[in-house]
C-alpha atoms as a PDB file:
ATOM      1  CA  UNK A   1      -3.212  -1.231 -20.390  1.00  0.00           C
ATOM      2  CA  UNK A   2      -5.335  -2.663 -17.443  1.00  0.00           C
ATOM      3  CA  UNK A   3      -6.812  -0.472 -14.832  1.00  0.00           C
ATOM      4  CA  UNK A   4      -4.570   0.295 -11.763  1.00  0.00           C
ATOM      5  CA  UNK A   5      -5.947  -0.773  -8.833  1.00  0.00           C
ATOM      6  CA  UNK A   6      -4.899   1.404  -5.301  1.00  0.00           C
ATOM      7  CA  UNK A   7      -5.509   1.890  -1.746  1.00  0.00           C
ATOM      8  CA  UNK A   8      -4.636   5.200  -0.251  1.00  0.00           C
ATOM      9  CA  UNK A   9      -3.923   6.536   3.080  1.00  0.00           C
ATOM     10  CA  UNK A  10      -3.231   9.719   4.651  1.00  0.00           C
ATOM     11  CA  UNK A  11      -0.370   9.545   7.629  1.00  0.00           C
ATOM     12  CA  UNK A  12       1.689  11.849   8.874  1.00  0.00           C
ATOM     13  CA  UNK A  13       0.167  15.386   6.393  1.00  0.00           C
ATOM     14  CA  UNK A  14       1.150  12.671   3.426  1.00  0.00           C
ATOM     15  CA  UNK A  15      -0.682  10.107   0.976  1.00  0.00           C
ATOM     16  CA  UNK A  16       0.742   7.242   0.449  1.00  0.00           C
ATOM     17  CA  UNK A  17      -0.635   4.111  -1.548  1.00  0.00           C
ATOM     18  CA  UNK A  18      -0.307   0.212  -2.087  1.00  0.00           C
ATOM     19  CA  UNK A  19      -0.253  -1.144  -5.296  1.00  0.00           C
ATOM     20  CA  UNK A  20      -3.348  -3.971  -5.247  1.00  0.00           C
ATOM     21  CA  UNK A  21      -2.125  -5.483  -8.426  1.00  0.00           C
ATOM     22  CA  UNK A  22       1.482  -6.316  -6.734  1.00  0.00           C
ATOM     23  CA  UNK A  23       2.200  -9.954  -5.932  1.00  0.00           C
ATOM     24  CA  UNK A  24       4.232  -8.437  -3.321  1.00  0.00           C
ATOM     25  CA  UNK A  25       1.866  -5.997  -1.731  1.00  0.00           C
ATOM     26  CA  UNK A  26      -0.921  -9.047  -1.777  1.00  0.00           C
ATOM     27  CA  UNK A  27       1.391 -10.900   0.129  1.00  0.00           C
ATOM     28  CA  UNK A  28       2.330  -8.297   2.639  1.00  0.00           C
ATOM     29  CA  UNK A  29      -1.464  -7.960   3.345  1.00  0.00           C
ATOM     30  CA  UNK A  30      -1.767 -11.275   4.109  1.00  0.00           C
ATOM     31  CA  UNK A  31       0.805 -11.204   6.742  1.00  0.00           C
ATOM     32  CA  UNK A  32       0.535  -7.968   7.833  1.00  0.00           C
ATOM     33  CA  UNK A  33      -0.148  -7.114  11.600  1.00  0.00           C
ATOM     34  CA  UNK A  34      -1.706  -3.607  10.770  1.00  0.00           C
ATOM     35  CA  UNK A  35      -2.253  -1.395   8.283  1.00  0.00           C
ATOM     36  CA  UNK A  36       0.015   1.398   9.657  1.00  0.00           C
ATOM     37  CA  UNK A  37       3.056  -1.143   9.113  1.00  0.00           C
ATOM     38  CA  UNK A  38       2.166  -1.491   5.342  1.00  0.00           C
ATOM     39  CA  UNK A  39       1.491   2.095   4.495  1.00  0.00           C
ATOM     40  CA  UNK A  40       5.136   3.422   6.107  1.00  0.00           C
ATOM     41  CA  UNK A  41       6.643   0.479   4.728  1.00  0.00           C
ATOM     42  CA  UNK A  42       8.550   0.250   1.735  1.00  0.00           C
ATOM     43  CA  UNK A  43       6.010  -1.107  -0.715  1.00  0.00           C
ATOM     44  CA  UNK A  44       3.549   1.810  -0.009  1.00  0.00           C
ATOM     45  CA  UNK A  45       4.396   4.789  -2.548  1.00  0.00           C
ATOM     46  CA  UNK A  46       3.808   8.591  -2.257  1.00  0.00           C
ATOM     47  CA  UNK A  47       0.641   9.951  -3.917  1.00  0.00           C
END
């Protein structure tokens, strides 16, 4: 198994994180206005 690779933020009283590894999350970065919009989105997970 390869080593998970995670960002984590704390919004709201809740951690939520992006999965590095995911095509999709890489992608979102690139696009992304700021980081706020990724972490509520859907692609950001609980912690």
């Amino acid at each position: 198994m390869g080593r998970e690779q995670k960002v984590r933020s704390e919004r709201c009283g809740k951690l939520r994180q992006l999965d590095l590894k995911s095509v999709k999350v890489r992608k979102a970065i690139a696009v992304a206005k700021d980081a706020a919009t990724l972490f509520s989105g859907t692609l950001a997970k609980d912690y």
